[in-house]
C-alpha atoms as a PDB file:
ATOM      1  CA  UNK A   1      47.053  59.112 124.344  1.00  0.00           C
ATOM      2  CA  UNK A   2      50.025  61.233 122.692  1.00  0.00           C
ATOM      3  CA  UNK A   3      49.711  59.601 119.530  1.00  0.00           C
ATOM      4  CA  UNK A   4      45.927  60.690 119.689  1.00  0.00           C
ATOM      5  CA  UNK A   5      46.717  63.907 121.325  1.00  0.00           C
ATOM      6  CA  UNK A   6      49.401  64.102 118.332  1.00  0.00           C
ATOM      7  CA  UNK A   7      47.394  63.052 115.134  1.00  0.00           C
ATOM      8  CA  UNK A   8      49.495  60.124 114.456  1.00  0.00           C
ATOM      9  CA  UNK A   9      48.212  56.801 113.809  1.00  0.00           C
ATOM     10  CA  UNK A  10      50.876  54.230 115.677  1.00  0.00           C
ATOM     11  CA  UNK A  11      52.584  53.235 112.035  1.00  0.00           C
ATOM     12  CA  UNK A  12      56.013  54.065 114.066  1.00  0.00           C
ATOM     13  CA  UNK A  13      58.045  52.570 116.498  1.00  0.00           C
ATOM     14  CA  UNK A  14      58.461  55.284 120.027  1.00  0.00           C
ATOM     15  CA  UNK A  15      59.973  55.423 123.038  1.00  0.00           C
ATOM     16  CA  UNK A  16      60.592  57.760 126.019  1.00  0.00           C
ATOM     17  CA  UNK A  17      63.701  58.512 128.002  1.00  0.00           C
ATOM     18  CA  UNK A  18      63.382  59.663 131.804  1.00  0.00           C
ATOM     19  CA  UNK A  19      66.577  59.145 133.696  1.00  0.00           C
ATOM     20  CA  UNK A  20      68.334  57.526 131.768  1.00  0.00           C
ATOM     21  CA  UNK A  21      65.935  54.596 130.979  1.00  0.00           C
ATOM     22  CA  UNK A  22      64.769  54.237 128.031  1.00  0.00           C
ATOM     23  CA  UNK A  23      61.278  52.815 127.879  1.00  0.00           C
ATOM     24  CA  UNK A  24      59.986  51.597 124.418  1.00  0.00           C
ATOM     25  CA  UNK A  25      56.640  49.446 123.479  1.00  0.00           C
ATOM     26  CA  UNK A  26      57.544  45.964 124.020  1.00  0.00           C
ATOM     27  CA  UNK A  27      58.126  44.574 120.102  1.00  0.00           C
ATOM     28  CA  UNK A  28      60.398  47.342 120.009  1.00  0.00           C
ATOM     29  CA  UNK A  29      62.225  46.824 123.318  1.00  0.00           C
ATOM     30  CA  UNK A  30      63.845  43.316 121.578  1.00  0.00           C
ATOM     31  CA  UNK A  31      64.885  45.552 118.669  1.00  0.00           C
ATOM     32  CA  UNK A  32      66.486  48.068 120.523  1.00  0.00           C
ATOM     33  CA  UNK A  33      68.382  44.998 122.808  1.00  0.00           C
ATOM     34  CA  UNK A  34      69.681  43.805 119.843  1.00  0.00           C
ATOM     35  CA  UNK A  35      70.933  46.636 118.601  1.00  0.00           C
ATOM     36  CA  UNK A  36      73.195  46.960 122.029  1.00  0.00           C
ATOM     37  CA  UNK A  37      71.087  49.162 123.840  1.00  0.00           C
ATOM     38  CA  UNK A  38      71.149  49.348 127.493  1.00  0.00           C
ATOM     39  CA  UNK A  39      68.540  50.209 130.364  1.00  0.00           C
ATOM     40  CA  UNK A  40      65.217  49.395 128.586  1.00  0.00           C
ATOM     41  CA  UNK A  41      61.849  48.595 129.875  1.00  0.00           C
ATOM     42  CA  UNK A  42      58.226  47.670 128.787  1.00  0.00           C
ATOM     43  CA  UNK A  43      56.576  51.035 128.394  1.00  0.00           C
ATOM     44  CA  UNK A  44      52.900  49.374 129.016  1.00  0.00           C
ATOM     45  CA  UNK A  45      54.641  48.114 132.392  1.00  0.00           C
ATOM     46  CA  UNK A  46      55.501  51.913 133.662  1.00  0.00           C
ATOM     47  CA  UNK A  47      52.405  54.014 134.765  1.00  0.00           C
ATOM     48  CA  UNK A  48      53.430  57.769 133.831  1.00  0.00           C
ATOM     49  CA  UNK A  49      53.146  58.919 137.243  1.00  0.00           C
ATOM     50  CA  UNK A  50      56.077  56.933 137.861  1.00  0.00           C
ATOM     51  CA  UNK A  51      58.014  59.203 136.010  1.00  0.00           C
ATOM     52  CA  UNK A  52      56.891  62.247 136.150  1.00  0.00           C
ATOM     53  CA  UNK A  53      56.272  63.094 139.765  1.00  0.00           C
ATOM     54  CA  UNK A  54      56.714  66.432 140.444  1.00  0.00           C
ATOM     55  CA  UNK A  55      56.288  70.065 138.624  1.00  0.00           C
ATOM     56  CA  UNK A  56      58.946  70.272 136.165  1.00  0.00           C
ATOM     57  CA  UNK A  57      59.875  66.594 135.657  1.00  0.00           C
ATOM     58  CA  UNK A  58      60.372  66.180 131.980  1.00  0.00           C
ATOM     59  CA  UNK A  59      60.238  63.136 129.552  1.00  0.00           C
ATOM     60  CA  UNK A  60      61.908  62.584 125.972  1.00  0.00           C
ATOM     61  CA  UNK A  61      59.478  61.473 123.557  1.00  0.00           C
ATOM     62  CA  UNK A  62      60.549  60.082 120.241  1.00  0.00           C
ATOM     63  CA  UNK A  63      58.023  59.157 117.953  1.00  0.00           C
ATOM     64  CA  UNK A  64      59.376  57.788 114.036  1.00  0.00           C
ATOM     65  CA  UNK A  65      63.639  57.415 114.333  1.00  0.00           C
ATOM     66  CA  UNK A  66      63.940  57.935 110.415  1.00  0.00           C
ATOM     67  CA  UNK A  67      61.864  60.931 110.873  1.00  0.00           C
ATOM     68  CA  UNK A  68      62.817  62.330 114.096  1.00  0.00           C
ATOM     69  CA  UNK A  69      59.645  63.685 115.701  1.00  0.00           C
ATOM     70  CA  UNK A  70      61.876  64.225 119.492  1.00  0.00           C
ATOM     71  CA  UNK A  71      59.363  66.174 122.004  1.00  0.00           C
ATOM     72  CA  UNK A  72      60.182  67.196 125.915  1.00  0.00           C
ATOM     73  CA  UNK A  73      57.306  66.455 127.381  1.00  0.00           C
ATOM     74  CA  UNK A  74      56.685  68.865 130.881  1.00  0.00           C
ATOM     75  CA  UNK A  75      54.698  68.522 133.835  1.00  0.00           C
ATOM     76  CA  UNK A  76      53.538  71.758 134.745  1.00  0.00           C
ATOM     77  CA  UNK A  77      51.162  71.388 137.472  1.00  0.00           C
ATOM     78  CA  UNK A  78      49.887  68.512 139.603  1.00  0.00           C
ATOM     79  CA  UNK A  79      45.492  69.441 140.539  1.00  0.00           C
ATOM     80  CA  UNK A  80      43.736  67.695 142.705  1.00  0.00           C
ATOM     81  CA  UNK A  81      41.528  64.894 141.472  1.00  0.00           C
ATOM     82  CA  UNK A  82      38.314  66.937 142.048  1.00  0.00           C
ATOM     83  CA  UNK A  83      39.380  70.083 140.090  1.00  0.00           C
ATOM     84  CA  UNK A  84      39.558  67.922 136.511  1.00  0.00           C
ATOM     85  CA  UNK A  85      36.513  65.378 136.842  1.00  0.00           C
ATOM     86  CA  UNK A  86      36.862  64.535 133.078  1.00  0.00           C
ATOM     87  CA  UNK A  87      40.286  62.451 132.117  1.00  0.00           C
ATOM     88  CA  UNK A  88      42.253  63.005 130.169  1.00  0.00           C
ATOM     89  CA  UNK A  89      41.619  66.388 128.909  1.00  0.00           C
ATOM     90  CA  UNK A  90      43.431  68.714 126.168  1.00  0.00           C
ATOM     91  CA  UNK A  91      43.141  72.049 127.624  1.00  0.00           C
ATOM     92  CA  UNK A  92      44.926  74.252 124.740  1.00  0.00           C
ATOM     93  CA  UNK A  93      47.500  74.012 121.763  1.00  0.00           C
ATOM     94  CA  UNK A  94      49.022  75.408 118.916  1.00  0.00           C
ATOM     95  CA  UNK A  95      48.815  74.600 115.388  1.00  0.00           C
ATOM     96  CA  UNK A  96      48.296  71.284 113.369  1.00  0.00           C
ATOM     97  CA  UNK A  97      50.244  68.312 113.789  1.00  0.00           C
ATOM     98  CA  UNK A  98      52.279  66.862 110.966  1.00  0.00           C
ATOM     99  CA  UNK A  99      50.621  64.166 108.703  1.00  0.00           C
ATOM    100  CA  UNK A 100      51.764  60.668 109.471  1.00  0.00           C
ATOM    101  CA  UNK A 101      54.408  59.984 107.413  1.00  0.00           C
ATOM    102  CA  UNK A 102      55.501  63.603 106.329  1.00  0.00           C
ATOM    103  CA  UNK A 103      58.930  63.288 106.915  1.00  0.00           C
ATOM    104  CA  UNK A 104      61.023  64.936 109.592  1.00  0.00           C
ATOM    105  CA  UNK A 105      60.630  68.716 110.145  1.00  0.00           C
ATOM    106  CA  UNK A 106      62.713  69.839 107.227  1.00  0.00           C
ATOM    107  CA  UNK A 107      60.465  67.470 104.941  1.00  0.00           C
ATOM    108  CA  UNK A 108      57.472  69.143 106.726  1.00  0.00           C
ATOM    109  CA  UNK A 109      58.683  72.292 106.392  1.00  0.00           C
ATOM    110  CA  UNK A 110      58.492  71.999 102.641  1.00  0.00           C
ATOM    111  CA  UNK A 111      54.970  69.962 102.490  1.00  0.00           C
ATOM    112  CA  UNK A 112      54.115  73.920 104.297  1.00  0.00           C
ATOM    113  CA  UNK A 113      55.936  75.618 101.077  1.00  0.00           C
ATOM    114  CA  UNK A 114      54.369  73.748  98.690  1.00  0.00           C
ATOM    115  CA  UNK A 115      51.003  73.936 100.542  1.00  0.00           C
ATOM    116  CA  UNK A 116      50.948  77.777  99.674  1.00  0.00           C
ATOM    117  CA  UNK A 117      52.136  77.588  96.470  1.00  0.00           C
ATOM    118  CA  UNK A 118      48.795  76.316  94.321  1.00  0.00           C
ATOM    119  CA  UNK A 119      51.227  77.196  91.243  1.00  0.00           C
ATOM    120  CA  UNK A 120      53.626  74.256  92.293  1.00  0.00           C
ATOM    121  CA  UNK A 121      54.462  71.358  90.542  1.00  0.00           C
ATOM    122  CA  UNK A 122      53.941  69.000  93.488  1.00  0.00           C
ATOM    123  CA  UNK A 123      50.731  70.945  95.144  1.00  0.00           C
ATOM    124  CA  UNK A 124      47.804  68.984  93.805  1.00  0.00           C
ATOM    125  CA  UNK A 125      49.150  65.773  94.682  1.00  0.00           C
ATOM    126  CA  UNK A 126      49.939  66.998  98.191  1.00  0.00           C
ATOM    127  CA  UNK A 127      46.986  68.543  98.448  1.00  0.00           C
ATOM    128  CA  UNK A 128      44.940  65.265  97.668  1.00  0.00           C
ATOM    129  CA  UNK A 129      47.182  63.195  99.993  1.00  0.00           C
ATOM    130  CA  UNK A 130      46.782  65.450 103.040  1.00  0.00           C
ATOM    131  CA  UNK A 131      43.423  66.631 102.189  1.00  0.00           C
ATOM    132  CA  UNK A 132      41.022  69.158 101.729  1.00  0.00           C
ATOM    133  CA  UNK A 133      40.544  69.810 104.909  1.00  0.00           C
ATOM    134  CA  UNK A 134      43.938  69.900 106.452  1.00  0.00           C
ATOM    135  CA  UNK A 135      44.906  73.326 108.046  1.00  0.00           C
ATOM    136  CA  UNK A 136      48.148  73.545 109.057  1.00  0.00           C
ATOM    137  CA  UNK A 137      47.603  76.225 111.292  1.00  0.00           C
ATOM    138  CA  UNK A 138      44.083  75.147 112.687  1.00  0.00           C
ATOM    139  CA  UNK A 139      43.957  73.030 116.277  1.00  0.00           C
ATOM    140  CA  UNK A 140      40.940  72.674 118.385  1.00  0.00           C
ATOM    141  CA  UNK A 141      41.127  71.173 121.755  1.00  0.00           C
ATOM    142  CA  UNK A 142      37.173  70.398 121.497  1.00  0.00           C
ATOM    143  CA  UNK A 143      38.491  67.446 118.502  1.00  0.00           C
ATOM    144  CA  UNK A 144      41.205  66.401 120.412  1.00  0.00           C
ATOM    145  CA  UNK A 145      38.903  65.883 123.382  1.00  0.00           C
ATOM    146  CA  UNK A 146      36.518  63.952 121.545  1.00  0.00           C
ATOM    147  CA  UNK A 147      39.202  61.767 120.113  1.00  0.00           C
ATOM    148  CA  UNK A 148      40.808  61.359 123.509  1.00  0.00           C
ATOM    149  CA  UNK A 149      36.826  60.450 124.820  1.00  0.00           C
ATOM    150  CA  UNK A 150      36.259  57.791 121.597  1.00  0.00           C
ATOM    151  CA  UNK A 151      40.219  56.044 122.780  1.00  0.00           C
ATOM    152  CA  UNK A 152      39.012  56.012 126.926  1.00  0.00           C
ATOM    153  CA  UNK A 153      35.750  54.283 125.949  1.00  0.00           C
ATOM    154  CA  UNK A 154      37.912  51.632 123.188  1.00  0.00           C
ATOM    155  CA  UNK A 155      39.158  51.032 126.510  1.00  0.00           C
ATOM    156  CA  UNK A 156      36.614  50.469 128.501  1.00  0.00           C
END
C-alpha cells in the first residue's frame, strides 16, 4: 500500500526499521544476511499493527538504497473500526511524489529546475519521460483512493 500510496512501482528493494529490527521483503532479507546484517525478518510475516501500536509509534521506511527515499512513518490516531468503514483510505497530502527512478532528492530537486526551465537543454527529454501530465505540485487523495481500491480488489 505505500508504494501505491507513494507512486512507485516496486522496481526497488525496501525495508522498515521499528526497534531495532529491520524488516525487509523476503528476496531481500538473504541479501541483507549476507551482507552481515543483523535482526531481520520477513516483512509479509509482520502485520503492521504489530508495530505500530499506539499514537506516536513511528516506523523507518526506506524505499531505493542508491537513491535514498528514508520516510518516518507516524501513527497519529487509532479510530474505531466503525468510524472508517472503507480500508484503507488516503485522507489528505501534499504534493507529487517523485517519478520512479528520479534519483535521490538532490537528483529530484534538479528534474524540478529543469521542469521550469522550457529553455533548458535537458527539458524536452524530461518532459517526455515524466510526462505531460505530471504536476509536481498536484496530489489528489480521490486518485490515490482509487488506486488503493483497484490494489484491495487485486487482492481479493
Amino acid at each position: 500500500m505505500l508504494q501505491t500510496i507513494m507512486g512507485w512501482e516496486n522496481q526497488h528493494d525496501f525495508r522498515f526499521l521499528v526497534e531495532g529490527v529491520m524488516l525487509a521483503p523476503a528476496a531481500a532479507v538473504t541479501k541483507l544476511q549476507r551482507q552481515g546484517a543483523v535482526y531481520i525478518e520477513d516483512a509479509t510475516e509482520v502485520a503492521l499493527s504489530d508495530v505500530l501500536r499506539r499514537s506516536g509509534d513511528t516506523l523507518s521506511y526506506l524505499y531505493d538504497e542508491g537513491d535514498g527515499w528514508e520516510h518516518t512513518l507516524v501513527l497519529e490516531v487509532i479510530r474505531p473500526v466503525t468510524a472508517m468503514p472503507d480500508y484503507p483510505r488516503c485522507l489528505a497530502g501534499e504534493r507529487a511524489c517523485p517519478p520512479e527512478n528520479s534519483g535521490g532528492v538532490r537528483e529530484y530537486g534538479d528534474l524540478l529546475a529543469i521542469l521550469r526551465d522550457p529553455n533548458h537543454i535537458e527539458y524536452h527529454e524530461l518532459r517526455e519521460w515524466v510526462g505531460a501530465d505530471f504536476k509536481p505540485a498536484a496530489f489528489s487523495a480521490n486518485d490515490v483512493n482509487e488506486q488503493l481500491e483497484a490494489l484491495i480488489d487485486e487482492w481479493a
